[in-house]
C-alpha atoms as a PDB file:
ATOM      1  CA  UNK A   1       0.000   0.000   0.000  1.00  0.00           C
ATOM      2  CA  UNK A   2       2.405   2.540   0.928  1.00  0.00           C
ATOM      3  CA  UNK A   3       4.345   1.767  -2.484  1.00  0.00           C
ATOM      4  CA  UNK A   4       1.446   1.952  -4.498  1.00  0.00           C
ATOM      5  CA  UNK A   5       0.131   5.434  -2.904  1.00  0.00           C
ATOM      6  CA  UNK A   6       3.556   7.100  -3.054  1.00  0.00           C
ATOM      7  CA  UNK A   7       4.082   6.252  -6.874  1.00  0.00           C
ATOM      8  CA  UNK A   8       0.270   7.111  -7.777  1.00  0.00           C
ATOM      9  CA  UNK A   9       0.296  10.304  -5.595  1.00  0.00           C
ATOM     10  CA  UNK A  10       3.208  11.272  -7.790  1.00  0.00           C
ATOM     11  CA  UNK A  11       1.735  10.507 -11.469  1.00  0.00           C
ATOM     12  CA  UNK A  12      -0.560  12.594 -12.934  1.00  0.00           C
ATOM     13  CA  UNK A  13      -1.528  11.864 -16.609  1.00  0.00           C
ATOM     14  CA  UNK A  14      -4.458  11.614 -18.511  1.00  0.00           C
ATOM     15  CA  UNK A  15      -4.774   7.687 -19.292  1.00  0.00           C
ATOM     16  CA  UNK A  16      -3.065   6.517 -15.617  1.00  0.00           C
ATOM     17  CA  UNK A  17      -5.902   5.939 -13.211  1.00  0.00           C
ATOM     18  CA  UNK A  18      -6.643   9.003 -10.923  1.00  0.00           C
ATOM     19  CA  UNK A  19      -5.996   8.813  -6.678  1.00  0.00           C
ATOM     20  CA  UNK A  20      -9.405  10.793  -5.930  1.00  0.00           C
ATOM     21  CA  UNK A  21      -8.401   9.549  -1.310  1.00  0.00           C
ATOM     22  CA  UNK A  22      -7.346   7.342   0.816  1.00  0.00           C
ATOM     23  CA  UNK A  23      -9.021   5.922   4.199  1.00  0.00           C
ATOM     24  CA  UNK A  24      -6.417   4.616   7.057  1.00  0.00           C
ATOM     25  CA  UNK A  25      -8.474   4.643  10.179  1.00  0.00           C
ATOM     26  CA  UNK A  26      -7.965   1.886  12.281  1.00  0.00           C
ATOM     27  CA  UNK A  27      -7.346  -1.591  10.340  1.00  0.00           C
ATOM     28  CA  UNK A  28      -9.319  -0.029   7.224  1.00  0.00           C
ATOM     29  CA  UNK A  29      -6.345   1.063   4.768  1.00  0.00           C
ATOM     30  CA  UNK A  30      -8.134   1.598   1.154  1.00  0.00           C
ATOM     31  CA  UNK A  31      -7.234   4.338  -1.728  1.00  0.00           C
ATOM     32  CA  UNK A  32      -9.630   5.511  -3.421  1.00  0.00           C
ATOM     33  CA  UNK A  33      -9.403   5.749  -7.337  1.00  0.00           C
ATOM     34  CA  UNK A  34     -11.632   8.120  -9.711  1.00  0.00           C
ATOM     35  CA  UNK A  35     -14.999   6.052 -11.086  1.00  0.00           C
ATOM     36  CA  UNK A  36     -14.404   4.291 -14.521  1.00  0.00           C
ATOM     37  CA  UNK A  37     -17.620   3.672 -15.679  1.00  0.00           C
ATOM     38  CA  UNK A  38     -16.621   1.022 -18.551  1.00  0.00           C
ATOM     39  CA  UNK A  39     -14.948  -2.357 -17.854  1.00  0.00           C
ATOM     40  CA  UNK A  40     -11.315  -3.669 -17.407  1.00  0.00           C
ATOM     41  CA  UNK A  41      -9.144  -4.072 -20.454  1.00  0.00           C
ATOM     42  CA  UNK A  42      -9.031  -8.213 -19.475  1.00  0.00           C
ATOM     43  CA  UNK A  43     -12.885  -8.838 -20.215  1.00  0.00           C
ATOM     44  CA  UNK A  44     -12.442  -6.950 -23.532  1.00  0.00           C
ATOM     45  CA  UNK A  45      -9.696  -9.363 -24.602  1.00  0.00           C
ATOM     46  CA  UNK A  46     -11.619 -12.104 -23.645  1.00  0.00           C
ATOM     47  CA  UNK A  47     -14.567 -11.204 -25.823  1.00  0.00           C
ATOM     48  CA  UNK A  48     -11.924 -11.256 -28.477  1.00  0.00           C
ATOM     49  CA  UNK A  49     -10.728 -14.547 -28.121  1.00  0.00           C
ATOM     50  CA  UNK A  50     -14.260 -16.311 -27.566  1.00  0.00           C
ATOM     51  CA  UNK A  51     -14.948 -14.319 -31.224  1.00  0.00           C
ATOM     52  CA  UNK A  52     -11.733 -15.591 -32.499  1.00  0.00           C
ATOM     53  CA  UNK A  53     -12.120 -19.054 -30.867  1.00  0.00           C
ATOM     54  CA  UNK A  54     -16.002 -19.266 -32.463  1.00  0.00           C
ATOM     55  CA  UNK A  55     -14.377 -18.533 -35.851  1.00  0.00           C
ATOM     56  CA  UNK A  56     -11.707 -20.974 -35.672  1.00  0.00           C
ATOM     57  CA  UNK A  57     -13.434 -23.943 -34.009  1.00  0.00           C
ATOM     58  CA  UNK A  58     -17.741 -22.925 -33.582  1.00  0.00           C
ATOM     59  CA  UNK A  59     -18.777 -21.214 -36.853  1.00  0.00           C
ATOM     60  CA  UNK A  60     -20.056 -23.564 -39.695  1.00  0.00           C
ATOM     61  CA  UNK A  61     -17.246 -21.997 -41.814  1.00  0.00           C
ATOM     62  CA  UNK A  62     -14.225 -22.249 -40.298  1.00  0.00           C
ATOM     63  CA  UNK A  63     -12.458 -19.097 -40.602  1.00  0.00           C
ATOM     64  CA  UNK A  64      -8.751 -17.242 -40.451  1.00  0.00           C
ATOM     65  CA  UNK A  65      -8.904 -13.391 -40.040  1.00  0.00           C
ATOM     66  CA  UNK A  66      -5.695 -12.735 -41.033  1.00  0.00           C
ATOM     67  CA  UNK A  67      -6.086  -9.197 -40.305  1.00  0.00           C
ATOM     68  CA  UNK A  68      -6.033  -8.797 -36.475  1.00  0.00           C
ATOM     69  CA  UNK A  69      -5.360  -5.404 -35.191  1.00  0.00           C
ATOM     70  CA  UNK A  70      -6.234  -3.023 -32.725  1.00  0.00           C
ATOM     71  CA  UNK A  71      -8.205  -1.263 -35.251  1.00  0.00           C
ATOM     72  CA  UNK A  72     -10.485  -3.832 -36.766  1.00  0.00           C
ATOM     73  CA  UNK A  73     -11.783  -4.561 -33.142  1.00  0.00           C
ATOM     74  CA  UNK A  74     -14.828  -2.182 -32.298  1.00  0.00           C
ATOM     75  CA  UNK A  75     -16.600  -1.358 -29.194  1.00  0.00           C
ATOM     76  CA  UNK A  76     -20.078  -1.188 -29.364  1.00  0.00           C
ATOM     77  CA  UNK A  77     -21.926   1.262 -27.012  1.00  0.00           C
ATOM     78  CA  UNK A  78     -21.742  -1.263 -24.358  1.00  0.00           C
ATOM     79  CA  UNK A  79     -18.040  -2.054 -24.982  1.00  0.00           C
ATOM     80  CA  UNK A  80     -18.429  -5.280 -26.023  1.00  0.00           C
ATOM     81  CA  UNK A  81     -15.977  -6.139 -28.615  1.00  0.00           C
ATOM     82  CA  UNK A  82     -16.693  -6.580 -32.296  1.00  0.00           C
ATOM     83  CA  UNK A  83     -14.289  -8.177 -34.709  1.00  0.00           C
ATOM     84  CA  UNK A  84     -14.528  -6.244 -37.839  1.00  0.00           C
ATOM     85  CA  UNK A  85     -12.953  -6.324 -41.458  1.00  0.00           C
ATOM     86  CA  UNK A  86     -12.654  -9.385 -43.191  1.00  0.00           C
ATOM     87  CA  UNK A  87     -11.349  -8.246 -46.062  1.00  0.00           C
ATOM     88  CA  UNK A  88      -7.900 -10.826 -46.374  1.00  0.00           C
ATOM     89  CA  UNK A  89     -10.041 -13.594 -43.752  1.00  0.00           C
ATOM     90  CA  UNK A  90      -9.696 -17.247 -45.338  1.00  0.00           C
ATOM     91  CA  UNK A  91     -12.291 -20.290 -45.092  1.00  0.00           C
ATOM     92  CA  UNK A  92     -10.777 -23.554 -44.548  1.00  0.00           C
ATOM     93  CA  UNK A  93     -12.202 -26.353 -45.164  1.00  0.00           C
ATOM     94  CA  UNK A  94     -14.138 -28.547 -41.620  1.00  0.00           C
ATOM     95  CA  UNK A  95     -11.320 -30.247 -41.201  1.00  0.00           C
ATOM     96  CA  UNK A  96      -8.373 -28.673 -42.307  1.00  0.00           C
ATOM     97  CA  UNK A  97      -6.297 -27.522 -39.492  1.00  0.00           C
ATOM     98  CA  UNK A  98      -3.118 -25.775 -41.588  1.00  0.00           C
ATOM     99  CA  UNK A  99      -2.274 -24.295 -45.093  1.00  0.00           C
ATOM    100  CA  UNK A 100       0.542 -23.465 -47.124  1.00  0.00           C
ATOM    101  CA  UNK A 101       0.516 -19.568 -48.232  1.00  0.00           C
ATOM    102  CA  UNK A 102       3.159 -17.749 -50.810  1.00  0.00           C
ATOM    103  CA  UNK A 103       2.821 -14.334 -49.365  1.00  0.00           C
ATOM    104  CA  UNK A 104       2.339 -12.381 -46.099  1.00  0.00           C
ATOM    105  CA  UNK A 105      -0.771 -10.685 -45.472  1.00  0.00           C
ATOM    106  CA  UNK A 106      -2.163  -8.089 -43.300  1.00  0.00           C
ATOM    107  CA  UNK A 107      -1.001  -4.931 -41.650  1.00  0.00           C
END
C-alpha cells in the first residue's frame, strides 16, 4: 500500500488511473481511485478470443482473419468487442487444421 500510494500520488496523466483519497483509520487502509464507468481491459480481450475461438473452431465456416489489429476490433456502445474487417479472412475447409501460403498478409 504505501508503495502503491507514493508512486500514484506522484503521477498525474491523462490515461493513468486518478488517486481521488485514501481511508487509514484503524485496520481499514483503502485508496480511493476516480470512477471508470466502462470495464477492465481483461474482459475486452476475452470477448476477443471467444470471437476468435467461435471462428476458428464454432462457426459452420471455419475461418482465419488474417487481419487482427487493434483497429479492426470495435466497441459497441456497451463495450463489447466486435471483430470487424474481413477483407484478407480465409475459409478452410471442416477439417483442415493448416495451409501453405506464398505471401504475407495483413497490416
Amino acid at each position: 500500500l504505501k508503495n502503491e500510494l507514493a508512486l500514484v500520488a506522484k503521477l498525474k496523466h491523462k490515461n493513468l488511473v486518478r488517486l481521488v483519497g485514501i481511508c487509514l483509520e484503524q485496520q481499514e487502509r483503502l485508496l480511493v481511485y476516480e470512477f471508470v464507468p466502462n470495464r477492465s481491459l481483461d474482459l475486452i480481450l476475452f470477448g476477443i478470443a471467444r470471437g476468435l475461438q467461435y471462428l476458428h473452431e464454432d462457426s459452420q465456416l471455419k475461418v482465419v482473419h488474417r487481419d487482427l489489429k487493434a483497429s479492426n476490433i470495435l466497441l459497441d456502445a456497451d463495450m463489447n468487442p466486435k471483430i470487424s474487417d474481413f477483407g484478407l479472412a480465409r475459409i478452410f475447409g471442416r477439417d483442415q487444421t493448416q495451409a501453405v501460403t506464398d505471401h504475407v498478409v495483413g497490416t
